[in-house]
PDB file of N, CA and C in Angstrom:
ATOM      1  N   UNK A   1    -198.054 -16.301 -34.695  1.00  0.00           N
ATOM      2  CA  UNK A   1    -197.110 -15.776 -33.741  1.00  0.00           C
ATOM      3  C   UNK A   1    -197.376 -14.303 -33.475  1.00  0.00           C
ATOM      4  N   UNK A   2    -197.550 -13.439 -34.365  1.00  0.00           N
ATOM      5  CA  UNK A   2    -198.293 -12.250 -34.377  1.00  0.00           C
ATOM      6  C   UNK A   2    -199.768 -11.893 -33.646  1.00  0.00           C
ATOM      7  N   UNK A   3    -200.292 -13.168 -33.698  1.00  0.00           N
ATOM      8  CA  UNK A   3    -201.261 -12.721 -32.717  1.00  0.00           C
ATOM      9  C   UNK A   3    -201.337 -12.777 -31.310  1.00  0.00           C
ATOM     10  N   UNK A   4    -200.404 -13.843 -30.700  1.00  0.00           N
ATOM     11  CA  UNK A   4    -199.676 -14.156 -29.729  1.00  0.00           C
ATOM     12  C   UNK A   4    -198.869 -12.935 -29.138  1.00  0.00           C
ATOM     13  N   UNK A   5    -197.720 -12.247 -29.911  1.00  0.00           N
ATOM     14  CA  UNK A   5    -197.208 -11.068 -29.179  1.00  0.00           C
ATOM     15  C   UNK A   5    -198.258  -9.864 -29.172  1.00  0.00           C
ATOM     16  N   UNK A   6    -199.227  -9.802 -30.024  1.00  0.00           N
ATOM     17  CA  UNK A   6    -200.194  -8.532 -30.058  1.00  0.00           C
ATOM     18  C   UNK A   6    -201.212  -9.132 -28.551  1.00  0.00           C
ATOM     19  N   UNK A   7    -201.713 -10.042 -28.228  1.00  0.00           N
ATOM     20  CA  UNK A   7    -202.468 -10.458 -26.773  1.00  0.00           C
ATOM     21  C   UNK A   7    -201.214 -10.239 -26.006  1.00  0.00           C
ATOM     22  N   UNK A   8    -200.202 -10.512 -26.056  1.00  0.00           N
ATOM     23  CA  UNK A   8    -199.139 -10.139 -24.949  1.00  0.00           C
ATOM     24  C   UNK A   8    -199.081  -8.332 -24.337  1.00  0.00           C
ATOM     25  N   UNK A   9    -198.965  -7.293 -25.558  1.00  0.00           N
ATOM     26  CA  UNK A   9    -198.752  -6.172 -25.348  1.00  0.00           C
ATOM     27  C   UNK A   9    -200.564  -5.282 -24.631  1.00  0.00           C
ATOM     28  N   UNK A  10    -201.651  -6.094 -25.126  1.00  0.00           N
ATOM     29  CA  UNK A  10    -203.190  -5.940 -24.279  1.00  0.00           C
ATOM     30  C   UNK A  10    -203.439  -6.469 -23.149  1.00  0.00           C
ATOM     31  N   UNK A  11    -202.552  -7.098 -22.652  1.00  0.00           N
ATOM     32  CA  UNK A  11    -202.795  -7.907 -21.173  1.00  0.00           C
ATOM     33  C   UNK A  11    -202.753  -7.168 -20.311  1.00  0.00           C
ATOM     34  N   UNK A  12    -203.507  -6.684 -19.170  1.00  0.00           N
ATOM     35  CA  UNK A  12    -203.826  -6.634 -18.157  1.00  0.00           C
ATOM     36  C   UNK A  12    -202.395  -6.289 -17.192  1.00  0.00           C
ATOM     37  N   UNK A  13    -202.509  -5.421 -16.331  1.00  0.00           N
ATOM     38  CA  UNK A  13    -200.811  -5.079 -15.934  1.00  0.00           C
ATOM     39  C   UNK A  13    -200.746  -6.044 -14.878  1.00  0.00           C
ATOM     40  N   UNK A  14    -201.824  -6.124 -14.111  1.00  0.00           N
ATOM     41  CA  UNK A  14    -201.907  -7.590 -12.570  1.00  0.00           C
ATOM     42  C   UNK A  14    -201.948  -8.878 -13.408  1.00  0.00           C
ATOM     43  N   UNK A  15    -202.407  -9.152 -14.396  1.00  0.00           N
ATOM     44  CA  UNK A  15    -202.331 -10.282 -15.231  1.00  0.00           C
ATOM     45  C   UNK A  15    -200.701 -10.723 -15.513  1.00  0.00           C
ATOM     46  N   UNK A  16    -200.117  -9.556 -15.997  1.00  0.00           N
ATOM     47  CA  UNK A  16    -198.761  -9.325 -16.286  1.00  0.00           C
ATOM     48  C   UNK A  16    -197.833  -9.722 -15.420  1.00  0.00           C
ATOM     49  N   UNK A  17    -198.045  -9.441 -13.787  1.00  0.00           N
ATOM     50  CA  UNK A  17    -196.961  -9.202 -12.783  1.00  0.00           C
ATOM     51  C   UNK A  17    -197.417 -10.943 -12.335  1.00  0.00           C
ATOM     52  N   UNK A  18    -198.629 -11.067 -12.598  1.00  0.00           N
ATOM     53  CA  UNK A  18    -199.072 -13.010 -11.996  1.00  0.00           C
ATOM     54  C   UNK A  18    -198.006 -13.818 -13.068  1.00  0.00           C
ATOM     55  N   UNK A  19    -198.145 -13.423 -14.515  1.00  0.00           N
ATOM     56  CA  UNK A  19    -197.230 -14.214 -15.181  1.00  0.00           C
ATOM     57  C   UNK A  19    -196.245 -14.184 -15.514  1.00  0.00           C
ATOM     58  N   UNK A  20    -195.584 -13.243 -15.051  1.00  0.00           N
ATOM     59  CA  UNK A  20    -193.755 -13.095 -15.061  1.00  0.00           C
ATOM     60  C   UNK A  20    -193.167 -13.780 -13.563  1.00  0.00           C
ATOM     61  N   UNK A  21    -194.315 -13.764 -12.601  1.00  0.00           N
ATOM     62  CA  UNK A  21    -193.928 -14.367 -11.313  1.00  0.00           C
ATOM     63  C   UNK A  21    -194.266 -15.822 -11.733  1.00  0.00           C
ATOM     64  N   UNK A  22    -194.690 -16.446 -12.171  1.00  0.00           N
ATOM     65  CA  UNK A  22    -194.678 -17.421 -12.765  1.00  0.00           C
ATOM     66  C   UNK A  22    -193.682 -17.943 -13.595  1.00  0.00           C
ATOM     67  N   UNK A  23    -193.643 -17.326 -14.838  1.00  0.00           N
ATOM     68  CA  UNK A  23    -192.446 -17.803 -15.150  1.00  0.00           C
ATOM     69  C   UNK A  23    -191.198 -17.794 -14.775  1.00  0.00           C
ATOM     70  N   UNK A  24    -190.964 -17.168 -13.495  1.00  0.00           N
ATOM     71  CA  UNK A  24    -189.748 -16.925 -13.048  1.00  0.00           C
ATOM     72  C   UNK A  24    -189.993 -18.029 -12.329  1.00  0.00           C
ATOM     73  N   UNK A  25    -190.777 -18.558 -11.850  1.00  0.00           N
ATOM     74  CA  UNK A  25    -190.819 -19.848 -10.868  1.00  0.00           C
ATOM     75  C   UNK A  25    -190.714 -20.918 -11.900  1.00  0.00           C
ATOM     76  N   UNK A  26    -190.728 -21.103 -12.723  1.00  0.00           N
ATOM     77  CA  UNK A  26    -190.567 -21.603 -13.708  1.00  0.00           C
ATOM     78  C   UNK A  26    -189.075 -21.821 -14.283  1.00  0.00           C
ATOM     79  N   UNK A  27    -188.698 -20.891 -14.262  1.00  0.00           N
ATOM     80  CA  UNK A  27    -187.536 -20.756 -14.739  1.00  0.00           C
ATOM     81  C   UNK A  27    -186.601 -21.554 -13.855  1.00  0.00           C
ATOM     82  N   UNK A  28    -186.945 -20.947 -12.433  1.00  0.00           N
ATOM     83  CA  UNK A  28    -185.795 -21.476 -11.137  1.00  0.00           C
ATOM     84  C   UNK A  28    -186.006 -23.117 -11.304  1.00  0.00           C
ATOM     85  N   UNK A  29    -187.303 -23.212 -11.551  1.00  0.00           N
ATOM     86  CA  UNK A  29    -187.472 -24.749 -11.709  1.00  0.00           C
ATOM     87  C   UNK A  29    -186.873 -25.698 -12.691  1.00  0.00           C
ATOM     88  N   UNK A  30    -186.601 -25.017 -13.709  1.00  0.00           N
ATOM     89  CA  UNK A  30    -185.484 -25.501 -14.808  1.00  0.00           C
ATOM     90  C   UNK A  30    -184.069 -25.938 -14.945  1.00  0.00           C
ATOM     91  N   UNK A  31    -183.903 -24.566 -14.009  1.00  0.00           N
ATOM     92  CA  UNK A  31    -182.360 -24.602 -13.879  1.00  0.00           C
ATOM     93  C   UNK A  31    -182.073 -25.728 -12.452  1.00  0.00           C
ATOM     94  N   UNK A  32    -182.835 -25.769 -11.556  1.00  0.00           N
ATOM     95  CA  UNK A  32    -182.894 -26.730 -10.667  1.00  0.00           C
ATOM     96  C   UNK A  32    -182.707 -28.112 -11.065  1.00  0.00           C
ATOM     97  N   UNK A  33    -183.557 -28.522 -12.311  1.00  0.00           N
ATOM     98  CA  UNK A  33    -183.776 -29.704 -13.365  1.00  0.00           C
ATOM     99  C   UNK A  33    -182.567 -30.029 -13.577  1.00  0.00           C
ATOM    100  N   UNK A  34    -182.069 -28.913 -14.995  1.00  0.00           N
ATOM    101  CA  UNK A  34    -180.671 -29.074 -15.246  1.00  0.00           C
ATOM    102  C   UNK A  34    -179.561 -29.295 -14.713  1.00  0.00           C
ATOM    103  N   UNK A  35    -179.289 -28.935 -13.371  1.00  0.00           N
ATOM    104  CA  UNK A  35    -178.677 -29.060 -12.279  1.00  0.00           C
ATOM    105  C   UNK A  35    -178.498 -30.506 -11.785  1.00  0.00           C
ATOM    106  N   UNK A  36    -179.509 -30.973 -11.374  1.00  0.00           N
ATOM    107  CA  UNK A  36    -179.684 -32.580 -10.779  1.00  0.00           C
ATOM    108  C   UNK A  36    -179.228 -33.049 -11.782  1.00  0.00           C
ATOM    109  N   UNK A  37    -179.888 -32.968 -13.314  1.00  0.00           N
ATOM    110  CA  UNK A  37    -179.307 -33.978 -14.670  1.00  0.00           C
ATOM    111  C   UNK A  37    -177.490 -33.250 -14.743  1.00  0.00           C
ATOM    112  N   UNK A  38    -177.223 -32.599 -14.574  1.00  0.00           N
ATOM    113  CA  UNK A  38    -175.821 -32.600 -14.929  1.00  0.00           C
ATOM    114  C   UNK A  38    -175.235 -33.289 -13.750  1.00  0.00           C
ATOM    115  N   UNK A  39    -175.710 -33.634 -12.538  1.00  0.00           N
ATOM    116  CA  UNK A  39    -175.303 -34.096 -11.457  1.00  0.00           C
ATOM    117  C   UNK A  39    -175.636 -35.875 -11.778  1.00  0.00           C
ATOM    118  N   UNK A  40    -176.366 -35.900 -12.533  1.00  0.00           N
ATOM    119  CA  UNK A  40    -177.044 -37.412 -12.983  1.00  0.00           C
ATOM    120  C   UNK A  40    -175.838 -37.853 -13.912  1.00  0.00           C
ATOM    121  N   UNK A  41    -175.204 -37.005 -14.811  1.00  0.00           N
ATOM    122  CA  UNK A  41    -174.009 -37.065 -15.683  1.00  0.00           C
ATOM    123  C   UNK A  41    -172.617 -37.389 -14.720  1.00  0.00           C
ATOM    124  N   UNK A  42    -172.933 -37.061 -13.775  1.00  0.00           N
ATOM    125  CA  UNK A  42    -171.295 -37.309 -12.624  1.00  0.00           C
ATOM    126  C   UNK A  42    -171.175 -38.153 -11.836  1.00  0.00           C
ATOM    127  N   UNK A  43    -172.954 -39.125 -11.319  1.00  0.00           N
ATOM    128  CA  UNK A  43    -173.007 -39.766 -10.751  1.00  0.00           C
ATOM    129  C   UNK A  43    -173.234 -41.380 -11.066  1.00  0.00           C
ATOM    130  N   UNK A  44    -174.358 -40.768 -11.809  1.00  0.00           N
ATOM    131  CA  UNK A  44    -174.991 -42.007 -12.690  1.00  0.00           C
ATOM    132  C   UNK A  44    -176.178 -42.754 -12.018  1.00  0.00           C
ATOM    133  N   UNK A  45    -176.532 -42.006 -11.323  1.00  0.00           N
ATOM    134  CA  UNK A  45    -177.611 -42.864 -10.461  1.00  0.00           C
ATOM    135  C   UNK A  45    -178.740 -42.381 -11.364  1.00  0.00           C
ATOM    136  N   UNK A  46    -179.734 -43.429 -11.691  1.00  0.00           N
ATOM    137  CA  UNK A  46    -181.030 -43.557 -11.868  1.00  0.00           C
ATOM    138  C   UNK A  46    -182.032 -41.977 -11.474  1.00  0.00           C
ATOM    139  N   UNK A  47    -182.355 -42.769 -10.209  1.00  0.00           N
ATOM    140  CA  UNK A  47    -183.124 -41.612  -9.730  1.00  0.00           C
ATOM    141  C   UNK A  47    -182.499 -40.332  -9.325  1.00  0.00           C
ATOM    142  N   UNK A  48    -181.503 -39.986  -9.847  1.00  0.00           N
ATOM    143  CA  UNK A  48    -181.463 -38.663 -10.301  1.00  0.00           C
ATOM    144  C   UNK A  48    -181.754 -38.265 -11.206  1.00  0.00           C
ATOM    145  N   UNK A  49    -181.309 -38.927 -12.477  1.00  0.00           N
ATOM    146  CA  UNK A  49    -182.262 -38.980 -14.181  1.00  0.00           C
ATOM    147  C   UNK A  49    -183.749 -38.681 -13.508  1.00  0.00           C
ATOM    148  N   UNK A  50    -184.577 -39.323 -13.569  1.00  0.00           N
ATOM    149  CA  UNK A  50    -186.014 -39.858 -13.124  1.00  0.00           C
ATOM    150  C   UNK A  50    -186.756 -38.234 -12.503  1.00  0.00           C
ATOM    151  N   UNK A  51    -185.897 -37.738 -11.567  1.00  0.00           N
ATOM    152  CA  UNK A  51    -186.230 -36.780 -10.898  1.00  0.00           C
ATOM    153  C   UNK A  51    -186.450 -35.308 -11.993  1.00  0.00           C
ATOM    154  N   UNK A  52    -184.394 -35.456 -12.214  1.00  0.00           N
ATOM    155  CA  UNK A  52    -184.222 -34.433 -13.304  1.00  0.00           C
ATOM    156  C   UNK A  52    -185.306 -33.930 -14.211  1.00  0.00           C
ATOM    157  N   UNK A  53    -185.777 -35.160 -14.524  1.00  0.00           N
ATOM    158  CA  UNK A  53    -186.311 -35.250 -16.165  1.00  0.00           C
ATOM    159  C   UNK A  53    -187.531 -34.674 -16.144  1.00  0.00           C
ATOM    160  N   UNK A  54    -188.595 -35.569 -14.717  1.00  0.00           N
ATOM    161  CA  UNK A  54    -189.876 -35.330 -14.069  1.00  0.00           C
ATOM    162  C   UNK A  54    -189.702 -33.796 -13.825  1.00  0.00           C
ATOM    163  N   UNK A  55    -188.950 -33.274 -13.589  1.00  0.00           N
ATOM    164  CA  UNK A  55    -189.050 -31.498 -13.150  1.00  0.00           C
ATOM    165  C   UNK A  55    -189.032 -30.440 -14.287  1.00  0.00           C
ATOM    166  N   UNK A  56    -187.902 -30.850 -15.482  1.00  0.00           N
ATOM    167  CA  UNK A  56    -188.187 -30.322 -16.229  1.00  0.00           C
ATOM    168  C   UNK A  56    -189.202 -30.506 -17.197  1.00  0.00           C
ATOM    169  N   UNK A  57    -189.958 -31.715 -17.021  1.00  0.00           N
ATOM    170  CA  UNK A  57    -190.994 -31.695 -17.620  1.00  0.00           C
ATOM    171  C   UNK A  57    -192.282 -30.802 -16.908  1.00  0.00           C
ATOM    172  N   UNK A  58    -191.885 -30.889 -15.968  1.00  0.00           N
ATOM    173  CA  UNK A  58    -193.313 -29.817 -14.968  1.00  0.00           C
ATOM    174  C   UNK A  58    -192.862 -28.620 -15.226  1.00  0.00           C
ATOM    175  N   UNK A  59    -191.704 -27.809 -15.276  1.00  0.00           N
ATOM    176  CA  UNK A  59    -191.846 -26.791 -15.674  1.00  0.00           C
ATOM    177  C   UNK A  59    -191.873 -26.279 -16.880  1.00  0.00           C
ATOM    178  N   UNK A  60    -191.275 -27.201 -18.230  1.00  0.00           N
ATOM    179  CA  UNK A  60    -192.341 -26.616 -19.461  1.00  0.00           C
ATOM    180  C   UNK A  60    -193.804 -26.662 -19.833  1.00  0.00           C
ATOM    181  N   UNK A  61    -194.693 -27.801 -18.508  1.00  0.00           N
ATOM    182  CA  UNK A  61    -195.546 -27.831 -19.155  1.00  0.00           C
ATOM    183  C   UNK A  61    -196.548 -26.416 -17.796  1.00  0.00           C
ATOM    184  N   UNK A  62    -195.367 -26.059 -16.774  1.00  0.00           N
ATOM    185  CA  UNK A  62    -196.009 -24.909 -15.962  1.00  0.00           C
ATOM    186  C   UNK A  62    -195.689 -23.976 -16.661  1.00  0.00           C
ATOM    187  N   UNK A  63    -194.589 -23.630 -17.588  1.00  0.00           N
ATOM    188  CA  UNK A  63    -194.510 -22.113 -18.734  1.00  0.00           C
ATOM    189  C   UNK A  63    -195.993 -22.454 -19.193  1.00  0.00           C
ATOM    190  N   UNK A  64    -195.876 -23.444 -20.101  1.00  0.00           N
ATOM    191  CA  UNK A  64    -197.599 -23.265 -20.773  1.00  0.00           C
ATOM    192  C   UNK A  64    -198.536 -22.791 -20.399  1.00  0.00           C
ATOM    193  N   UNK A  65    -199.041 -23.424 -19.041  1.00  0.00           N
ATOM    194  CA  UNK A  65    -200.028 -23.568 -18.357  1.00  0.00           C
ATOM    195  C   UNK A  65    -200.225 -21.701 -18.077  1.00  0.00           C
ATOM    196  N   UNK A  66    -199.226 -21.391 -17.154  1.00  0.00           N
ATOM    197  CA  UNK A  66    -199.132 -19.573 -16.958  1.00  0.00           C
ATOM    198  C   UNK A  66    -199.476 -18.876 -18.417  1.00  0.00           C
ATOM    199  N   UNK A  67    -198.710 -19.271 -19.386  1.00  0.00           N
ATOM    200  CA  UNK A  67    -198.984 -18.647 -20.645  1.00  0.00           C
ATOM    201  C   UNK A  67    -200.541 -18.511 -20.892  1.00  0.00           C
ATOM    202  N   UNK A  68    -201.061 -19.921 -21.695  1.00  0.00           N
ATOM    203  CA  UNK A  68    -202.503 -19.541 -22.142  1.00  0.00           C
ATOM    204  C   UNK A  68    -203.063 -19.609 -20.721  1.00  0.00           C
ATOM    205  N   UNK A  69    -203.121 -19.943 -19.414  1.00  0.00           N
ATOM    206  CA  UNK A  69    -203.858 -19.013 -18.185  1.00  0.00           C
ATOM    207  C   UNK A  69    -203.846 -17.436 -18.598  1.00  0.00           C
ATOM    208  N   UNK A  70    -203.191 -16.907 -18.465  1.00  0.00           N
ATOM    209  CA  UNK A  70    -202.911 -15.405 -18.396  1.00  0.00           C
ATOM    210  C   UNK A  70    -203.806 -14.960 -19.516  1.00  0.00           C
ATOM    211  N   UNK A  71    -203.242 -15.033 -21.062  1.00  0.00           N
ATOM    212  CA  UNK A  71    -204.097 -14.986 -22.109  1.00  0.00           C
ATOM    213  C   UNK A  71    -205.447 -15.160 -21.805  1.00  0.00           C
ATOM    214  N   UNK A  72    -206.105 -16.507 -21.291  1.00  0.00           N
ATOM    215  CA  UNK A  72    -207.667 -16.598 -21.354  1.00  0.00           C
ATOM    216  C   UNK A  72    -208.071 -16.023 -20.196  1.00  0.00           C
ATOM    217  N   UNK A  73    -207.840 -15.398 -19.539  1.00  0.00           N
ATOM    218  CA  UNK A  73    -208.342 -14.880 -18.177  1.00  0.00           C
ATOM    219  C   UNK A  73    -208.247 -13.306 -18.480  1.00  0.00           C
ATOM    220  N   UNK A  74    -207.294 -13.062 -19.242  1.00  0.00           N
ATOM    221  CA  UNK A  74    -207.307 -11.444 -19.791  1.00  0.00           C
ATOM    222  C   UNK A  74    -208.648 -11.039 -20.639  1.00  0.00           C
ATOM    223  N   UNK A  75    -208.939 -12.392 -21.362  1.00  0.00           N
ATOM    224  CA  UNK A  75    -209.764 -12.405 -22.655  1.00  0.00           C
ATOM    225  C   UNK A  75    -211.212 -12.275 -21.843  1.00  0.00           C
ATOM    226  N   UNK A  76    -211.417 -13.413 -20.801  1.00  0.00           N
ATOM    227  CA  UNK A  76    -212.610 -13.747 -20.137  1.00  0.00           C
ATOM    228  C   UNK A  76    -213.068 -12.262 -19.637  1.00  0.00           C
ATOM    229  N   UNK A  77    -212.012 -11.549 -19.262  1.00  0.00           N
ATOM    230  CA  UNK A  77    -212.291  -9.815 -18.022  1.00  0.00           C
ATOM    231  C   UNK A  77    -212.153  -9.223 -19.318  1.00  0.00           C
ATOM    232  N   UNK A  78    -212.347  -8.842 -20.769  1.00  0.00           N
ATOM    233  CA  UNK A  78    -212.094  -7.896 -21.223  1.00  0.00           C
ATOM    234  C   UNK A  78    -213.485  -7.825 -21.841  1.00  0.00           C
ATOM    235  N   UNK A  79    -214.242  -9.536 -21.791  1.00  0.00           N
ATOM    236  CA  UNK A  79    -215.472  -9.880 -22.335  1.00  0.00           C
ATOM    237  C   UNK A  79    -216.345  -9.733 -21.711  1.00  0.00           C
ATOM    238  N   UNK A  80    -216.270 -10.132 -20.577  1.00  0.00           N
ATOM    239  CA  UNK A  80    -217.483  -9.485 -18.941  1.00  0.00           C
ATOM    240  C   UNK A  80    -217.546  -7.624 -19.193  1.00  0.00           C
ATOM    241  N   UNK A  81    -216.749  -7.055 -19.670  1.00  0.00           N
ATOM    242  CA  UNK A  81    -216.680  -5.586 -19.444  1.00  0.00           C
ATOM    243  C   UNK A  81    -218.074  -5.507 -20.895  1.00  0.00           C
TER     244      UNK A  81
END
């Protein structure tokens, strides 16, 4: 975990502003998720579950994806230098 926040504080400042805009798209995408599933809780329809579920699964696995992106692309430009 320590090595994880120490690559966080060496990253790249345009690297930085790509992955906070990311996770903020990310984020909206969550709460969007949660939203439909609490609406899936009032309604009961199926494909609102289905949807819900499918979204918040794309956006934890788009936190990831931005995460080690950012990391290996910092690493790749610090190794070309």
């Amino acid at each position: 975990m320590k090595l994880v926040i120490s690559k966080f504080k060496e990253i790249n400042k345009s690297i930085l502003n790509v992955l906070f805009c990311g996770l903020k798209f990310c984020l909206i995408l969550a709460l969007l998720a949660t939203f439909i599933l609490t609406l899936y809780h009032s309604v009961h329809n199926l494909d609102l579950f289905i949807l819900g579920l499918s979204l918040l699964k794309s956006s934890l696995f788009f936190t990831a994806f931005f995460i080690i992106c950012a990391i290996a692309i910092d690493t790749i430009k610090k190794d070309l230098k």
